[in-house]
Protein backbone atom coordinates (compact mmCIF):
# COMPACT_ATOMS: atom_id res chain seq x y z
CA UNK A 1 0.00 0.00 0.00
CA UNK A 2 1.52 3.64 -1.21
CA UNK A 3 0.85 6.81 0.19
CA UNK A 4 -1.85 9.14 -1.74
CA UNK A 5 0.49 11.74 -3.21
CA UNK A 6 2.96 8.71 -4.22
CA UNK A 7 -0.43 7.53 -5.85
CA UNK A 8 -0.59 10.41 -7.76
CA UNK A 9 2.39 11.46 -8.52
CA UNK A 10 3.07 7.95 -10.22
CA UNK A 11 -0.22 8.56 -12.28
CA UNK A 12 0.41 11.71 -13.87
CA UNK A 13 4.23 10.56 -14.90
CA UNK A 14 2.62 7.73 -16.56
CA UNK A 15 0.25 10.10 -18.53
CA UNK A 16 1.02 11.15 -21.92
CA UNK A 17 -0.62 14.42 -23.31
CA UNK A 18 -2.42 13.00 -26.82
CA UNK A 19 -2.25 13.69 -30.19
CA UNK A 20 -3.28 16.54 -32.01
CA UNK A 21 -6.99 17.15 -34.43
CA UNK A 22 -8.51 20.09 -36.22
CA UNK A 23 -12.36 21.46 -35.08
CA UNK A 24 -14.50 24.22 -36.04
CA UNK A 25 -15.50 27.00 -34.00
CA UNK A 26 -18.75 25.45 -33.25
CA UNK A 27 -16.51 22.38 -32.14
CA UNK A 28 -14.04 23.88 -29.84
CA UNK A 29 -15.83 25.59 -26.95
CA UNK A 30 -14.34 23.56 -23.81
CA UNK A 31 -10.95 22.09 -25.74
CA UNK A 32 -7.64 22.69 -25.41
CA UNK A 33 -5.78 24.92 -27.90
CA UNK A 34 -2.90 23.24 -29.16
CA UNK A 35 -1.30 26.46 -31.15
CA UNK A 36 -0.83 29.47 -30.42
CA UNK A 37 -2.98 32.21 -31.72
CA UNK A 38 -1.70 35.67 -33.01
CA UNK A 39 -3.29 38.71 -34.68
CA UNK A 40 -3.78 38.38 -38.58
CA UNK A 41 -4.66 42.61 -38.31
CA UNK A 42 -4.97 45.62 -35.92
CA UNK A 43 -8.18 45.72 -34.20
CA UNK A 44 -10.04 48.15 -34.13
CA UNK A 45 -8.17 47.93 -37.90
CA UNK A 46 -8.57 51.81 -38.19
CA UNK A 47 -9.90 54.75 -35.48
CA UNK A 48 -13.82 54.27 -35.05
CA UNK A 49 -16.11 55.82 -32.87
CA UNK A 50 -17.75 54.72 -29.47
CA UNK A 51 -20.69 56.21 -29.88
CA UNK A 52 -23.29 57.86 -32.17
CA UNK A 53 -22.76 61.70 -32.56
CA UNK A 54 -20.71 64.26 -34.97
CA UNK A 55 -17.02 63.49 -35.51
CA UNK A 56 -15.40 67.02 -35.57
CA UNK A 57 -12.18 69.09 -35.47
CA UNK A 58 -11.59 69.58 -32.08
CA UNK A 59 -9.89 73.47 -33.15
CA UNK A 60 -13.61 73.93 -34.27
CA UNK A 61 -15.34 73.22 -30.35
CA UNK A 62 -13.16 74.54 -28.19
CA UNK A 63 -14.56 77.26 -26.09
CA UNK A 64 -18.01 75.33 -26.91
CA UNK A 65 -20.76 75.89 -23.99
CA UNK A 66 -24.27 76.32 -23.93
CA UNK A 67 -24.55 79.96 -24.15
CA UNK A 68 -22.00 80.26 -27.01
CA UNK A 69 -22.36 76.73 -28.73
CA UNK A 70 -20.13 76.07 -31.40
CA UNK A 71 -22.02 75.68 -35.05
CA UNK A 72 -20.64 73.57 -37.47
CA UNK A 73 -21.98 72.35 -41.72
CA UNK A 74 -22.92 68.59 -41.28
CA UNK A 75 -21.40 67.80 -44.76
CA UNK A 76 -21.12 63.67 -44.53
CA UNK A 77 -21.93 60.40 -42.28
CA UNK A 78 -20.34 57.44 -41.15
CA UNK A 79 -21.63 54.64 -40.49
CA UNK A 80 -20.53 50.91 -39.72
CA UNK A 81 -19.22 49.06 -42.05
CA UNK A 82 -19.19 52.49 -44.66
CA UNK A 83 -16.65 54.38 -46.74
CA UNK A 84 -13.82 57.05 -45.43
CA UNK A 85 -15.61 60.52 -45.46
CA UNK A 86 -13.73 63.87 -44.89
CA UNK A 87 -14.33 66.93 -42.76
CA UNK A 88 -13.03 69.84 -43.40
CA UNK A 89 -12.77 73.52 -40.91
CA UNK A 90 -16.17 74.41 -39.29
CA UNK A 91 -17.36 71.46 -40.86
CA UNK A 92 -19.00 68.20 -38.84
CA UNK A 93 -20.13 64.37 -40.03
CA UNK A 94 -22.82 62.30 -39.04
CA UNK A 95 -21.15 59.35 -36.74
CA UNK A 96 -22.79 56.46 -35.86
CA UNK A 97 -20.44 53.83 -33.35
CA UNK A 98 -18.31 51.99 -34.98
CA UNK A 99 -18.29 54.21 -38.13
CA UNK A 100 -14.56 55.19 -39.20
CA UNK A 101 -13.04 58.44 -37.98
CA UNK A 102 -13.28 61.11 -41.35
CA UNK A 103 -10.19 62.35 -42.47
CA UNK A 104 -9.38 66.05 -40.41
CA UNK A 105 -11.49 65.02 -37.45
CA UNK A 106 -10.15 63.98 -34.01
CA UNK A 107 -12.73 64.46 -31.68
CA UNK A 108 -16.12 62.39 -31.59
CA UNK A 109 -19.23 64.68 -29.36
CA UNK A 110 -22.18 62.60 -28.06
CA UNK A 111 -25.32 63.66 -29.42
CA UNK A 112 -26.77 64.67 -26.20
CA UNK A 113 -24.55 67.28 -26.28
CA UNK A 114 -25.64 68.73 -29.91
CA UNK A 115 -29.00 70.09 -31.36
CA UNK A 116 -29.51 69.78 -34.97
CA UNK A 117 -31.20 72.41 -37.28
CA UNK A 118 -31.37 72.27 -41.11
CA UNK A 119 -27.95 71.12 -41.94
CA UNK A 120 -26.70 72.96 -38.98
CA UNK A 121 -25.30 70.92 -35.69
CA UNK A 122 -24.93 73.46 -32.58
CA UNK A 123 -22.27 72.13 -30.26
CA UNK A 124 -22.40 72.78 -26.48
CA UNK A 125 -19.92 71.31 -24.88
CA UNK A 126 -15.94 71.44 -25.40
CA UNK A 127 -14.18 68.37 -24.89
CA UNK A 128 -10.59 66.93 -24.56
CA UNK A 129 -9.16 66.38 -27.97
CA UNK A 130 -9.66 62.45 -29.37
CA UNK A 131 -12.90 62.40 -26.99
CA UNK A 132 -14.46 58.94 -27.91
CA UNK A 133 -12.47 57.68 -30.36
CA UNK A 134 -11.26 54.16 -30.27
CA UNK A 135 -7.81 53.95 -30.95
CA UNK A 136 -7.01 51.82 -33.91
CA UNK A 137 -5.04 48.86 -32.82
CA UNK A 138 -6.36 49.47 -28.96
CA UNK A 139 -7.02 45.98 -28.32
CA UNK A 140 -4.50 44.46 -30.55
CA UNK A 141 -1.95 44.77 -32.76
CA UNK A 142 -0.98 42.94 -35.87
CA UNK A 143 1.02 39.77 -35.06
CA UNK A 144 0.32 40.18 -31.35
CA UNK A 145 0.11 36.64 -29.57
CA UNK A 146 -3.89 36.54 -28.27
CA UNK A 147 -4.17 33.20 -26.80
CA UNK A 148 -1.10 30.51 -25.88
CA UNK A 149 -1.70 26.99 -26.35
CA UNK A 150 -2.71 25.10 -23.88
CA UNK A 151 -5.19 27.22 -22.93
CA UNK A 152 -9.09 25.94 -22.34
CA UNK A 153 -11.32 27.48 -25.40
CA UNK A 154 -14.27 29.55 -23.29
CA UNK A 155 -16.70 31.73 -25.27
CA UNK A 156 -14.28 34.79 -25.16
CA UNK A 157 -11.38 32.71 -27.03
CA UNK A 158 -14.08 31.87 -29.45
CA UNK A 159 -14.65 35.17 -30.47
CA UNK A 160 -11.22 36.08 -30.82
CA UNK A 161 -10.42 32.96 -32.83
CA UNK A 162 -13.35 34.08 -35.03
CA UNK A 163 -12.28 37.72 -35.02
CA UNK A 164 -8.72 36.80 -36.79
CA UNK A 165 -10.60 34.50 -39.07
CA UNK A 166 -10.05 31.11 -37.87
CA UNK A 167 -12.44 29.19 -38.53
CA UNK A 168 -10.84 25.55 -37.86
CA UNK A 169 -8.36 25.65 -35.09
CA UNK A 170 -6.25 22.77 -33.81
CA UNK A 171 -6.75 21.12 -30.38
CA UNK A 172 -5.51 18.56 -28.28
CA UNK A 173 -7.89 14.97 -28.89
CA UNK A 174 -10.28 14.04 -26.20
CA UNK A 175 -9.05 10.56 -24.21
CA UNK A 176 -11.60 7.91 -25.00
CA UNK A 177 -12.12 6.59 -21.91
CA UNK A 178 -13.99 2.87 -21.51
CA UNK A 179 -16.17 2.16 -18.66
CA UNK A 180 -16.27 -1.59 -17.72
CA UNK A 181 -18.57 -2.51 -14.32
CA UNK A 182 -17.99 -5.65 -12.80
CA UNK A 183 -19.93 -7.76 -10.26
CA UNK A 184 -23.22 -10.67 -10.77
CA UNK A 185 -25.19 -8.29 -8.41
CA UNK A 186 -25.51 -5.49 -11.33
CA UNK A 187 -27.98 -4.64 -13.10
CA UNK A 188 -28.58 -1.83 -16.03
CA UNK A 189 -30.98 0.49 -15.58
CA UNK A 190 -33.79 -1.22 -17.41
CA UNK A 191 -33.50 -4.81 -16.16
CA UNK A 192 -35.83 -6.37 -13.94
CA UNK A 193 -34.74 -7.39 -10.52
CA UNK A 194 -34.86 -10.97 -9.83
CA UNK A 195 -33.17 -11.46 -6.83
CA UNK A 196 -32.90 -9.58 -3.34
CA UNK A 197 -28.87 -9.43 -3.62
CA UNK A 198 -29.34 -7.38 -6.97
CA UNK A 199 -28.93 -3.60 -7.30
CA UNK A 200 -28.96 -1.38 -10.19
CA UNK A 201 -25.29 0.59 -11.38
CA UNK A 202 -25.27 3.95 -10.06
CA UNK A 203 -21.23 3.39 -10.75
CA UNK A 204 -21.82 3.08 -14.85
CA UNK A 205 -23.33 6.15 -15.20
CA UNK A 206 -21.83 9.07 -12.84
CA UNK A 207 -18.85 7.74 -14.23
CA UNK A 208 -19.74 8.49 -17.18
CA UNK A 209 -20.71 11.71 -16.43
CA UNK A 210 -17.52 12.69 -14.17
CA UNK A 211 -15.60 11.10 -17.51
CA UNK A 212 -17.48 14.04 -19.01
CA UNK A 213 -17.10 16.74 -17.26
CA UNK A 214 -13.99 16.19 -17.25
CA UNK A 215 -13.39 16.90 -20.73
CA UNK A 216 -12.99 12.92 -22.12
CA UNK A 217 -15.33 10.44 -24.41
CA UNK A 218 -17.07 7.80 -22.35
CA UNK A 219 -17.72 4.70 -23.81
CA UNK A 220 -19.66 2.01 -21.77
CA UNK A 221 -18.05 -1.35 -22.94
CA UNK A 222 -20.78 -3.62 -20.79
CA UNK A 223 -21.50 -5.41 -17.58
CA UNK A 224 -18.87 -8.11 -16.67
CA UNK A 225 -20.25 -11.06 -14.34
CA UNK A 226 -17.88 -12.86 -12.16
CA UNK A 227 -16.29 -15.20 -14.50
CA UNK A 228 -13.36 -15.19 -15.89
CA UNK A 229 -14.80 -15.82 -19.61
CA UNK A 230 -17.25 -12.88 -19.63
CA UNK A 231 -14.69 -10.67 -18.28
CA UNK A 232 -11.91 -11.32 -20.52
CA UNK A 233 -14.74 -10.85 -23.58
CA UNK A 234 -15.54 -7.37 -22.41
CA UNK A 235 -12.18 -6.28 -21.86
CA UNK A 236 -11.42 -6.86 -25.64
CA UNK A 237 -14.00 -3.84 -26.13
CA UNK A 238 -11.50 -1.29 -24.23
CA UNK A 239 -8.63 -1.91 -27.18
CA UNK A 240 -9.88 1.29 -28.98
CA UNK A 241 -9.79 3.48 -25.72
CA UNK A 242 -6.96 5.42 -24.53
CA UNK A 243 -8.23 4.90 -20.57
CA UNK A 244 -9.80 1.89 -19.02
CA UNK A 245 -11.79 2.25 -15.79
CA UNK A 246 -13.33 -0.99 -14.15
CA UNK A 247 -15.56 -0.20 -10.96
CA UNK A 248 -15.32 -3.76 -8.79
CA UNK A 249 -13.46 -6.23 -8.86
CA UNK A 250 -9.99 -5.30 -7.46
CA UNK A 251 -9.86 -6.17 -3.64
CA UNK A 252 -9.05 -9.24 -2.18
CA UNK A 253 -11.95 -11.58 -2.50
CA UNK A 254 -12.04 -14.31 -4.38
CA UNK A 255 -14.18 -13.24 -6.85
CA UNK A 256 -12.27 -10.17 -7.45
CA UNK A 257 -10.50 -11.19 -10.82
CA UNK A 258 -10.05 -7.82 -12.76
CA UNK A 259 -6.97 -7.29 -12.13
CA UNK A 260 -5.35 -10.37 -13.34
CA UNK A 261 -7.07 -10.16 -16.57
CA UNK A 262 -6.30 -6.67 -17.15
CA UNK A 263 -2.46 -8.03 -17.24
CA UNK A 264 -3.51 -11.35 -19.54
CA UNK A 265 -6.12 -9.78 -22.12
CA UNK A 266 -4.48 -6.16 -22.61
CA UNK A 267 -1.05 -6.72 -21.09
CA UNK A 268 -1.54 -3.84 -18.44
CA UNK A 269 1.75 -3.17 -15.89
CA UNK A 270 0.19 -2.75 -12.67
CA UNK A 271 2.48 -0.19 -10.94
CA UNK A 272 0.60 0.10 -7.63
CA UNK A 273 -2.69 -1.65 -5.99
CA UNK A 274 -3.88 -0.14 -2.58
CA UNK A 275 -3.58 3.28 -1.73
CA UNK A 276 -3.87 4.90 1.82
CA UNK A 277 -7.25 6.61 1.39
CA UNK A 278 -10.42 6.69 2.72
CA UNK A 279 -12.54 6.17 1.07
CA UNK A 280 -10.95 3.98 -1.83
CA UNK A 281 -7.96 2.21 -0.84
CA UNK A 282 -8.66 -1.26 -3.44
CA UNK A 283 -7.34 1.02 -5.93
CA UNK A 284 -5.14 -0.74 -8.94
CA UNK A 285 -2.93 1.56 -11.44
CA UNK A 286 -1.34 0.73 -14.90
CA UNK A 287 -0.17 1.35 -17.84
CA UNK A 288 -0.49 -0.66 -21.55
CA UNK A 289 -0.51 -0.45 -25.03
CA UNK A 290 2.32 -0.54 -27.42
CA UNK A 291 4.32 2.55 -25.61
CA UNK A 292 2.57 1.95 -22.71
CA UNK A 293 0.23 4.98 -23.26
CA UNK A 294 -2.73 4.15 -22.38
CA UNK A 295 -3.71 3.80 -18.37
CA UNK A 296 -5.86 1.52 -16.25
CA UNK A 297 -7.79 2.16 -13.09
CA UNK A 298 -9.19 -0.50 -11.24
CA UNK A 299 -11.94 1.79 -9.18
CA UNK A 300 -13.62 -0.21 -6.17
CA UNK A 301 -17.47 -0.53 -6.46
CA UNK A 302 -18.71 1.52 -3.70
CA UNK A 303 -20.07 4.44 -5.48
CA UNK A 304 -18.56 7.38 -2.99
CA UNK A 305 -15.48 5.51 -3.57
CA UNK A 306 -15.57 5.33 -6.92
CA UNK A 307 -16.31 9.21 -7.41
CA UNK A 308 -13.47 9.95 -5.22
CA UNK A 309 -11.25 7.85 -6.75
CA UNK A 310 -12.60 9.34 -9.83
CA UNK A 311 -12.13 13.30 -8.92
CA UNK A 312 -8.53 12.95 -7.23
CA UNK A 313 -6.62 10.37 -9.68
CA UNK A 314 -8.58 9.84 -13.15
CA UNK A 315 -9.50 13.66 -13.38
CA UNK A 316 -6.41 15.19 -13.59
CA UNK A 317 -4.96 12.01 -15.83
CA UNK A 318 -7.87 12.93 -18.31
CA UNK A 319 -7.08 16.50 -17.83
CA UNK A 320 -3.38 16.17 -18.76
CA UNK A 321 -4.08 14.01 -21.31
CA UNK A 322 -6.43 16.21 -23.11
CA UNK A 323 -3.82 19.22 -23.06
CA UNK A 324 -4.68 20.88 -20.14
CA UNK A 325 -2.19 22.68 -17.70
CA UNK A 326 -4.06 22.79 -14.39
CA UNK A 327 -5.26 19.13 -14.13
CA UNK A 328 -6.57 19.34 -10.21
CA UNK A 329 -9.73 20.24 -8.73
CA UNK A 330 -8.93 24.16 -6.82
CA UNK A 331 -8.52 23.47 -3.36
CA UNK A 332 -9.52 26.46 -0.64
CA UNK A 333 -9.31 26.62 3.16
CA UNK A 334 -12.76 26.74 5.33
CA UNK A 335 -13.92 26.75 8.79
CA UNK A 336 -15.32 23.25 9.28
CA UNK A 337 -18.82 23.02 11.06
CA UNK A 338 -19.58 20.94 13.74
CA UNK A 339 -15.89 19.30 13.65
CA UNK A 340 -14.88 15.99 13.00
CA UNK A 341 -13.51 12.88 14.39
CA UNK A 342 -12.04 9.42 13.57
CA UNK A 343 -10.58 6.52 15.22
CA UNK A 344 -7.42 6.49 13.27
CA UNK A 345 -5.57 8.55 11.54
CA UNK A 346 -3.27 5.62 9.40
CA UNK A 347 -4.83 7.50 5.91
CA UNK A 348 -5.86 10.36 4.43
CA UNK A 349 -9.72 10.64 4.81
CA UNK A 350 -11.88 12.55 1.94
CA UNK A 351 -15.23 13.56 3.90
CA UNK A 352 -17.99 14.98 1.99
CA UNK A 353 -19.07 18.79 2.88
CA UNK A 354 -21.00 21.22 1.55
CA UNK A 355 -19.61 24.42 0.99
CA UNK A 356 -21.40 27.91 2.11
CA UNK A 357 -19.58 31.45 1.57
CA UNK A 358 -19.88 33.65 4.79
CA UNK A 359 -19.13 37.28 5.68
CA UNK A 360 -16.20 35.87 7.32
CA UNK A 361 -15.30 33.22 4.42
CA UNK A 362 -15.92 29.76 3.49
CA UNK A 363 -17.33 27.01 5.65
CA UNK A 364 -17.41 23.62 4.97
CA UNK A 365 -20.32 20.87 6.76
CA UNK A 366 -19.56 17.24 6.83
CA UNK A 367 -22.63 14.94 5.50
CA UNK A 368 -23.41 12.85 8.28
CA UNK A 369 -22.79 10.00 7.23
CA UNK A 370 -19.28 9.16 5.73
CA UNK A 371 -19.89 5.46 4.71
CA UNK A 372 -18.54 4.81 0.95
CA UNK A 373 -21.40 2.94 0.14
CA UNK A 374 -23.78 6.13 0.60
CA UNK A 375 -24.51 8.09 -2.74
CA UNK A 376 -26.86 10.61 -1.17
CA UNK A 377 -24.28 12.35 0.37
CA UNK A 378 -22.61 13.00 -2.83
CA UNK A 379 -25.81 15.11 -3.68
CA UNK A 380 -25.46 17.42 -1.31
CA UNK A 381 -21.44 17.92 -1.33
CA UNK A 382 -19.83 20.23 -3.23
CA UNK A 383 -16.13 19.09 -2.22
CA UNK A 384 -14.07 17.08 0.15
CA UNK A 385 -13.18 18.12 2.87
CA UNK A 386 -9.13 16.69 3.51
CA UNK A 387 -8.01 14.99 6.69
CA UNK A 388 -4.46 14.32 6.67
CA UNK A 389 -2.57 11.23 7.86
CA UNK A 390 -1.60 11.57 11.72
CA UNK A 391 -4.91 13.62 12.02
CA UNK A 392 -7.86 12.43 14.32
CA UNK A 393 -10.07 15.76 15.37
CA UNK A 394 -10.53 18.92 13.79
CA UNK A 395 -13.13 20.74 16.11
CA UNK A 396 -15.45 23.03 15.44
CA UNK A 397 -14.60 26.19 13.44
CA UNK A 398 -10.83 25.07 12.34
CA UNK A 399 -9.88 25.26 9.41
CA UNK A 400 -9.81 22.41 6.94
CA UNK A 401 -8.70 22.43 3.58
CA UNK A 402 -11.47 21.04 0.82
CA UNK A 403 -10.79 20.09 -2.94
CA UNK A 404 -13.78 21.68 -4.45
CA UNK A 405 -15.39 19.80 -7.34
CA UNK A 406 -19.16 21.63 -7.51
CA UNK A 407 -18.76 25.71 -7.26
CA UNK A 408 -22.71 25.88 -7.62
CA UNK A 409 -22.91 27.13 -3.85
CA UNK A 410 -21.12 30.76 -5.40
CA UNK A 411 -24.67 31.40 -7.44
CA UNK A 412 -26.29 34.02 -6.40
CA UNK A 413 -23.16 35.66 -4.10
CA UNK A 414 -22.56 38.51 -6.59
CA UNK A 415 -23.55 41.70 -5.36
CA UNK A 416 -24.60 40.51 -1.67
């Protein structure tokens, strides 16, 4: 049995960042750029105005007020998207925002500031010289780097992606990652129970879900009874996957046979099995394939377990290998509620809490009951809380520190 940061640390050394593919816009919203992205032109690509008024020389308005306004000949407009007009002395344009600065003007006046009569436009206000104009090249400049790779593609990248005219843009492939669960007792959602020992997977399908989430391709590959024929059939299916998680099947019982077929059927090199964590020590680690690429988790069955497992070791392995940088879960410091205690403090313990942002920061509430085997508690968490090894009490109102993995308790906190 290894400690948990061994654990990890031999995980994401054995994770290799995949290949590269090419998406369109409407495909890349949540990947990973895998090039970097610079500026094919200025932008704004010329001076433009912020706002709808009268682009003017500012020689013409200054001295402007409302008892001696400054009149000025509307000779042109500009509009979005429309030609280069011209201004000349005592002369004004039409601007609308967004409409190109006129050749001789430098100073853009709001139109609450103006009356118009005839083609007349009475100014009465002065203002500073190259008064809302946007500058061209103020947000960037041609050839300017806009986003590194590696970065994760949110709406804003989009936009600038689209805004230099890229419509296809490479990105990092998304792990394929098979989902195999193990055990007589399961059934799929669907199938009748028969027997009072049977339960329906709840593993199969947050799984799935935390796979994505977490920015990878599920693919369920079956249900694998307890025999070693059925198992070594399914396991054939995970060949085409660049992860293979098995939920089940890798303790100590003797009907716990995943883990020696993972080694005869797909050749897997177990490099560690047992971890000291609560919940989730049965957990077995390895790498196959023809460079030893691909990885193998052998998850236990109980489904807190298997989420845990899940969030602090297969997360940031899919997150690396899809190209990201920061592969872990952010991890803050609260005030624990109500405390907590153990009887021994031989691992590190992840407790369920929900989160709550105070006046006086974060606090974190354990579920009440810890047990591995109870789901419900996952529903109301929204990270775990960390005990550390050697640790047996945190009382009430110390801090703890909690790897947060559901932010929804921040809705709503803006402007409180």
């Amino acid at each position: 049995m290894i400690e948990y940061s061994k654990a990890v640390e031999i995980i994401l050394n054995s994770t290799k960042t995949l290949g590269l593919e090419k998406v369109f816009l409407d495909r890349a919203l949540g990947r990973v750029l895998a090039e970097d992205i610079h500026a094919d032109r200025d932008n704004p690509p010329a001076d433009n105005s912020g706002m709808d008024g009268f682009a003017v020389r500012y020689e013409d308005i200054k001295g402007a007020s409302e008892e001696n306004p400054a009149v000025l000949e509307i000779i042109a407009e500009s509009k979005a998207g429309g030609e280069l007009v011209k201004v000349r002395p005592k002369t004004a344009a039409y601007i609308y925002t967004g409409g190109l600065i006129p050749e001789g003007a430098d100073t853009v006046v709001q139109k609450e500031l103006t009356k118009v009569e005839d083609n007349k436009v009475f100014i009465f206000q002065e203002l500073p010289k190259g008064s809302n104009i946007r500058p061209q090249g103020g947000d960037y400049r041609k050839e300017d780097l806009l986003i590194k790779k590696g970065k994760k593609l949110r709406p804003a990248e989009i936009g600038i992606l689209s805004s230099v005219n890229k419509p296809t843009v490479y990105v990092y492939q998304k792990p394929r990652v098979a989902i195999l669960t193990t055990g007589d007792e399961i059934l799929d959602v669907g199938e009748p129970v028969e027997k009072l020992s049977q339960i329906r997977t709840s593993n199969t399908y947050s799984l799935y879900s935390q796979v994505l989430e977490a920015g990878g391709e599920p693919v369920v590959i079956g249900f694998a009874k307890d025999n070693p024929e059925d198992i070594q059939k399914k396991l054939e299916y995970a060949k085409s996957c660049d992860i293979l998680l098995t939920t089940g099947g890798v303790s100590v019982g003797e009907y716990d046979l995943v883990k020696d077929f993972v080694v005869k059927v797909l050749g897997v090199e177990i490099l560690f099995w047992k971890v000291k964590q609560k919940p989730g020590k049965p957990v077995a680690f390895g790498v196959w394939g023809r460079e030893k690429e691909k990885l193998f988790f052998g998850i236990p069955g109980n489904p807190v377990a298997a989420m845990v497992v899940f969030e602090n070791m297969v997360k940031p392995a899919i997150r690396k290998m899809s190209g990201e940088e920061k592969v872990f879960n952010p991890v803050i410091n609260a005030k624990l509620k109500g405390g907590y205690k153990r009887k021994k403090g031989e691992r590190v313990e992840f407790i369920r809490v929900s989160l709550s942002l105070t006046d006086d920061g974060f606090v974190a509430q354990p579920f009440g009951k810890q047990g591995s085997n109870i789901l419900t508690g996952m529903v109301y968490a929204h990270g775990f809380g960390i005990v550390d090894v050697g640790v047996t009490e945190i009382k009430d109102g110390e801090t703890i520190k909690v790897s947060v993995f559901d932010k929804s308790f921040m809705d709503g906190r803006y402007g409180d």
